[in-house]
N, C-alpha and C. Protein backbone atom coordinates (compact mmCIF):
# COMPACT_ATOMS: atom_id res chain seq x y z
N UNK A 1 13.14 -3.22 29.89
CA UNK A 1 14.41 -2.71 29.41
C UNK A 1 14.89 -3.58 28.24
N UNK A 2 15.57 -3.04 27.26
CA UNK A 2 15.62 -3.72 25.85
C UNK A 2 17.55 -4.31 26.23
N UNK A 3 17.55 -5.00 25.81
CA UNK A 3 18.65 -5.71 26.01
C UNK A 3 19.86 -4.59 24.84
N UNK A 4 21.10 -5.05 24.96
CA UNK A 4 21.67 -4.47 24.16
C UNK A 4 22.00 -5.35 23.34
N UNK A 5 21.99 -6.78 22.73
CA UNK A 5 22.02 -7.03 21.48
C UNK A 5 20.60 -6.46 20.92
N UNK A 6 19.78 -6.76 21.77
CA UNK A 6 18.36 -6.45 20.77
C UNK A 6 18.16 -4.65 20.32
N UNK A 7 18.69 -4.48 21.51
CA UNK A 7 19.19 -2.47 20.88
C UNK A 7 19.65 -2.01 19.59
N UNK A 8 20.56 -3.22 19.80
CA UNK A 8 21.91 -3.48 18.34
C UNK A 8 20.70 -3.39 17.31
N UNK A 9 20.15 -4.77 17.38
CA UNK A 9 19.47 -5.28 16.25
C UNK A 9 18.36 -4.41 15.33
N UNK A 10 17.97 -3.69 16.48
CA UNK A 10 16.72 -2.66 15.78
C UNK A 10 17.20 -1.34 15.30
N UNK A 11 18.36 -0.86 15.85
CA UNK A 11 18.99 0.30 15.09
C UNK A 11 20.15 0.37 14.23
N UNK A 12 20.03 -0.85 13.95
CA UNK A 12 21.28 -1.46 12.66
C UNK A 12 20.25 -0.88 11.48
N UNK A 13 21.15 -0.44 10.69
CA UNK A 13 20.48 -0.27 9.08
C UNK A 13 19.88 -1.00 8.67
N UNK A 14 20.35 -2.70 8.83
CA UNK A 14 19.86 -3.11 8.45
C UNK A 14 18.36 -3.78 8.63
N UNK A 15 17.97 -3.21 9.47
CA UNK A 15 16.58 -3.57 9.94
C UNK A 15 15.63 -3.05 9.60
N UNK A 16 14.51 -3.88 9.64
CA UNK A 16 12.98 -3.15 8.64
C UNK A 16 12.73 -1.98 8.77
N UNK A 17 12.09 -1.11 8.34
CA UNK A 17 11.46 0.08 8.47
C UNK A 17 10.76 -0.14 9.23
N UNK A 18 9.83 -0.54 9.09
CA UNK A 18 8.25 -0.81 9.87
C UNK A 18 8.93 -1.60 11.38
N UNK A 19 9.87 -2.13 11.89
CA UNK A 19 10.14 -2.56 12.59
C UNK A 19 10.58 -1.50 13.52
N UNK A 20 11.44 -0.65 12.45
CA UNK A 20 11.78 0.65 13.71
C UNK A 20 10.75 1.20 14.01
N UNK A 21 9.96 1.52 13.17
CA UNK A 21 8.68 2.31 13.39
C UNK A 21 8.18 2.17 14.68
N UNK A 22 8.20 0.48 14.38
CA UNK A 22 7.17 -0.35 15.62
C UNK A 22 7.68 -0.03 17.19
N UNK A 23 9.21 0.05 17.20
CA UNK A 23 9.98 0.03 18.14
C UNK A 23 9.96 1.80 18.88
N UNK A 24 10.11 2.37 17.58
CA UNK A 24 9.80 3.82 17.96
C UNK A 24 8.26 4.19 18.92
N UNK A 25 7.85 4.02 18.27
CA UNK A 25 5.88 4.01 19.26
C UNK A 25 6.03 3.57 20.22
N UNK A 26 6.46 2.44 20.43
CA UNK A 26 6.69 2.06 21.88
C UNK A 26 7.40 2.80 23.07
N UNK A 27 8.88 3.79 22.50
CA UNK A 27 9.71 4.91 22.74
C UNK A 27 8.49 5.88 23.38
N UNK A 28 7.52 6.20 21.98
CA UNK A 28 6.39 7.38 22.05
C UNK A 28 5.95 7.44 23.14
N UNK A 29 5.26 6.01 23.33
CA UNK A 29 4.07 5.60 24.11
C UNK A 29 4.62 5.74 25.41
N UNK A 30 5.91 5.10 25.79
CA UNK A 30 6.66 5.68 27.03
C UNK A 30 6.46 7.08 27.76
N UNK A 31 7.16 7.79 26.29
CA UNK A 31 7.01 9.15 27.14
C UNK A 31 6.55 9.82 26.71
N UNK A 32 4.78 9.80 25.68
CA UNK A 32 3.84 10.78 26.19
C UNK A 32 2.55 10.05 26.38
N UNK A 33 2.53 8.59 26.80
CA UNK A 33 1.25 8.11 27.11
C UNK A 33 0.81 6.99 25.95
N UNK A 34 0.46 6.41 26.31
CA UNK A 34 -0.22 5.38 24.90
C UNK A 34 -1.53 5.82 24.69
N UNK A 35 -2.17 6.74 24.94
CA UNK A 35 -3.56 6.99 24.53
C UNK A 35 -3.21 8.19 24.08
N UNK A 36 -2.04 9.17 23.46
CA UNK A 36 -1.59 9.82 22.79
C UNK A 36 -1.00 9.81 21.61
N UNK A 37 -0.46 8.31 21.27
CA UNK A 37 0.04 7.65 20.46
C UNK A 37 -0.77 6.95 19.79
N UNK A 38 -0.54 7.19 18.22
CA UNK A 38 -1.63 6.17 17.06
C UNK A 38 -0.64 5.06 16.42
N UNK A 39 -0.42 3.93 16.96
CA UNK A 39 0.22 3.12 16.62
C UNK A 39 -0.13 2.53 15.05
N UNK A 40 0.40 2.74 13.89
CA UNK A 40 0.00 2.32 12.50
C UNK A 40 1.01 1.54 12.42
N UNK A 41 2.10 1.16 12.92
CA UNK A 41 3.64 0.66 12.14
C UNK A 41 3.38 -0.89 11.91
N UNK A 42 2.37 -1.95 12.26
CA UNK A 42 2.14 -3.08 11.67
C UNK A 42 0.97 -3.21 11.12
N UNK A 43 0.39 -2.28 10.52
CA UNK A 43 -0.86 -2.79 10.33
C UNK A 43 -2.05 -2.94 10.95
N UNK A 44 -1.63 -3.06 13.03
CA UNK A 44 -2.80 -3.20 13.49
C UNK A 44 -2.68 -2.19 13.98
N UNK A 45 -3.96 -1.30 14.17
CA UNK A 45 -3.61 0.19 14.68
C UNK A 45 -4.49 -0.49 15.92
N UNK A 46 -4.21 0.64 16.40
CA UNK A 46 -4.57 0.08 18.12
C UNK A 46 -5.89 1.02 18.64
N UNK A 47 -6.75 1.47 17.89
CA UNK A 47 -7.58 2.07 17.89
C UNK A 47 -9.19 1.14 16.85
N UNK A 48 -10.59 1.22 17.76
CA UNK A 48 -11.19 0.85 16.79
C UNK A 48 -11.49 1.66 15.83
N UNK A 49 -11.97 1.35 14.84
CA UNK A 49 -12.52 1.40 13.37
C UNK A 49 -13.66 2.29 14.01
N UNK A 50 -14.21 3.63 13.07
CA UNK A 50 -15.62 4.25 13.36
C UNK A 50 -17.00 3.59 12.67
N UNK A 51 -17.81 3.80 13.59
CA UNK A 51 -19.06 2.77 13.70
C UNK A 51 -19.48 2.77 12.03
N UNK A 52 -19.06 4.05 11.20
CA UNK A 52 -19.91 3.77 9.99
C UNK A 52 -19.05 2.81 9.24
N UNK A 53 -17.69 3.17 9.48
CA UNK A 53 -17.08 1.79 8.64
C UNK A 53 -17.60 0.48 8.89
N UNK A 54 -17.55 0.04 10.17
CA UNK A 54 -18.08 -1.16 10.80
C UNK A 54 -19.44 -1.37 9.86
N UNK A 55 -20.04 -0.35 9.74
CA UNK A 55 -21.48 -0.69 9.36
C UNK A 55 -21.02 -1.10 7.67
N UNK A 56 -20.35 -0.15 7.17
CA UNK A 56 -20.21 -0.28 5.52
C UNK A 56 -19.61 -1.63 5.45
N UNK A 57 -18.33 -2.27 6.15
CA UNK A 57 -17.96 -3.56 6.16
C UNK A 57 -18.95 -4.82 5.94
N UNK A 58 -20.22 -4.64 7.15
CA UNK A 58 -21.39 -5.79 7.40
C UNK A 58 -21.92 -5.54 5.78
N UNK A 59 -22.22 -4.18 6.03
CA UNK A 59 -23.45 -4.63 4.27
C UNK A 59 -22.59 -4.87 3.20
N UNK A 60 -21.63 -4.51 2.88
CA UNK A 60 -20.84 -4.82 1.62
C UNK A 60 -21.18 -6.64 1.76
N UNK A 61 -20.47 -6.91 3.53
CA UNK A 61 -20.09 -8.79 2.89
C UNK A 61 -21.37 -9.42 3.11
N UNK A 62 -22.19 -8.59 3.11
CA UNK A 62 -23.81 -9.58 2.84
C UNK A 62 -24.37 -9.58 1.60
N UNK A 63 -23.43 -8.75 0.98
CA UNK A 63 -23.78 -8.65 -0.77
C UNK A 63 -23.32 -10.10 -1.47
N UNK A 64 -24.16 -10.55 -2.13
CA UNK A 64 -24.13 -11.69 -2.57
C UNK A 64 -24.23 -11.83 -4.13
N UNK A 65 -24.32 -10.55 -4.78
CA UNK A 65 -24.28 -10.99 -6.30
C UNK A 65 -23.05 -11.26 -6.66
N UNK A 66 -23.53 -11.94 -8.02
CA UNK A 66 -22.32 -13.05 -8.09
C UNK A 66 -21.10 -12.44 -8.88
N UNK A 67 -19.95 -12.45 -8.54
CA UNK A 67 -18.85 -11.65 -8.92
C UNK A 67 -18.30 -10.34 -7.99
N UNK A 68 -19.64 -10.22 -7.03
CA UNK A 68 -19.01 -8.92 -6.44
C UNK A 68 -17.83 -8.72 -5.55
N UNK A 69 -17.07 -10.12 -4.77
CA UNK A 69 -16.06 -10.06 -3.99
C UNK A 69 -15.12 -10.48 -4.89
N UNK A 70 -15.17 -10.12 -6.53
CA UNK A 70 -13.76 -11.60 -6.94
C UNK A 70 -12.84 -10.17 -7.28
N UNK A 71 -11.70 -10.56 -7.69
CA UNK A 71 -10.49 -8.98 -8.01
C UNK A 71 -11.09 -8.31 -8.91
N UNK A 72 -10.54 -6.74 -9.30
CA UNK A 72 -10.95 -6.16 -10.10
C UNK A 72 -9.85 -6.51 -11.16
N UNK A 73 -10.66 -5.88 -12.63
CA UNK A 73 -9.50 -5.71 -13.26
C UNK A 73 -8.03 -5.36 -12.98
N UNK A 74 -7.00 -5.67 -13.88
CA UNK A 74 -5.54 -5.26 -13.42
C UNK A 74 -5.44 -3.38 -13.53
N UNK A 75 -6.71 -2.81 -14.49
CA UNK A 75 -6.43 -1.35 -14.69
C UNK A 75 -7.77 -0.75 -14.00
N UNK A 76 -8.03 -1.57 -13.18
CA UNK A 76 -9.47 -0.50 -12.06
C UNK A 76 -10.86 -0.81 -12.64
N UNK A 77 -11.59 -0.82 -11.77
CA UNK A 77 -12.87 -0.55 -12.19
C UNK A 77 -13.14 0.44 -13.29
N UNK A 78 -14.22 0.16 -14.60
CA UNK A 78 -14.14 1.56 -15.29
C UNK A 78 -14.97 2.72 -14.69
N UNK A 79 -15.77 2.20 -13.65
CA UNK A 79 -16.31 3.43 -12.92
C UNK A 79 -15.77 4.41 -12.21
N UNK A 80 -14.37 3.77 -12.04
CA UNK A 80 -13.50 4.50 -10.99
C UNK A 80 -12.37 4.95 -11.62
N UNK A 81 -12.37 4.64 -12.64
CA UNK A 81 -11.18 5.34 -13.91
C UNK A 81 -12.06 6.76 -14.20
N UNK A 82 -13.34 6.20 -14.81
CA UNK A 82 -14.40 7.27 -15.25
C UNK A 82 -13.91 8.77 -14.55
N UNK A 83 -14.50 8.19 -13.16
CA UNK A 83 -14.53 9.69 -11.92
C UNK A 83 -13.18 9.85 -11.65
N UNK A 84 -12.10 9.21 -11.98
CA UNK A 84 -11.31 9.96 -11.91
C UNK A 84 -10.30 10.56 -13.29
N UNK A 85 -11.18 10.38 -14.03
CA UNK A 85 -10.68 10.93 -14.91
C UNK A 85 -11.87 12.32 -15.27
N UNK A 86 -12.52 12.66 -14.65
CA UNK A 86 -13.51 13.66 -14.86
C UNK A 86 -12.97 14.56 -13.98
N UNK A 87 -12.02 13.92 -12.74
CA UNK A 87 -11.24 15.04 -12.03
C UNK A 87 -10.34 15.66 -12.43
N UNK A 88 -9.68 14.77 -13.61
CA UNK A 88 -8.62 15.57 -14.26
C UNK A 88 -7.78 15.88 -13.24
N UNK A 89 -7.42 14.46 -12.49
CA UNK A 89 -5.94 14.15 -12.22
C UNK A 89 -5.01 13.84 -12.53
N UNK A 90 -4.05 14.57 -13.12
CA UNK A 90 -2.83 14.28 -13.61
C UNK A 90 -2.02 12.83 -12.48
């Protein structure tokens, strides 16, 4: 049971977004189940990752040429400007 200052605290305006969010799911998860509910509101979703991501993760960080983990440019890769500019996305 949530106290009523802490009630206060999370449905004051002035409180994070992502905090209500967080607080809301929990509401969700109450009353229709937590294995019905996709918790995203911090970042950690509460579900694993699908096996091919897992897999794309391992081989990417075993890539070892040199420069491949450092930032990209501030305006994108030009390969990825390229294709998306061949989509002719406004």
């Amino acid at each position: 049971m949530v106290s009523e200052h802490n009630k206060k605290l999370v449905e004051s305006p002035t409180a994070g977004v992502i905090r209500r969010m967080f607080e809301e799911g929990a509401v969700l998860k109450q009353k229709y189940g937590a294995d019905n509910v996709y918790d995203f509101s911090l970042g950690n979703p509460d579900l694993d990752p699908p096996q091919k991501v897992t897999d794309a993760i391992q081989r990417i960080a075993r890539d070892t040429t040199h420069g491949c983990h450092g930032y990209m440019p501030n305006a994108g890769y030009p390969e990825a400007r390229e294709a998306m500019d061949k989509k002719n996305i406004a």
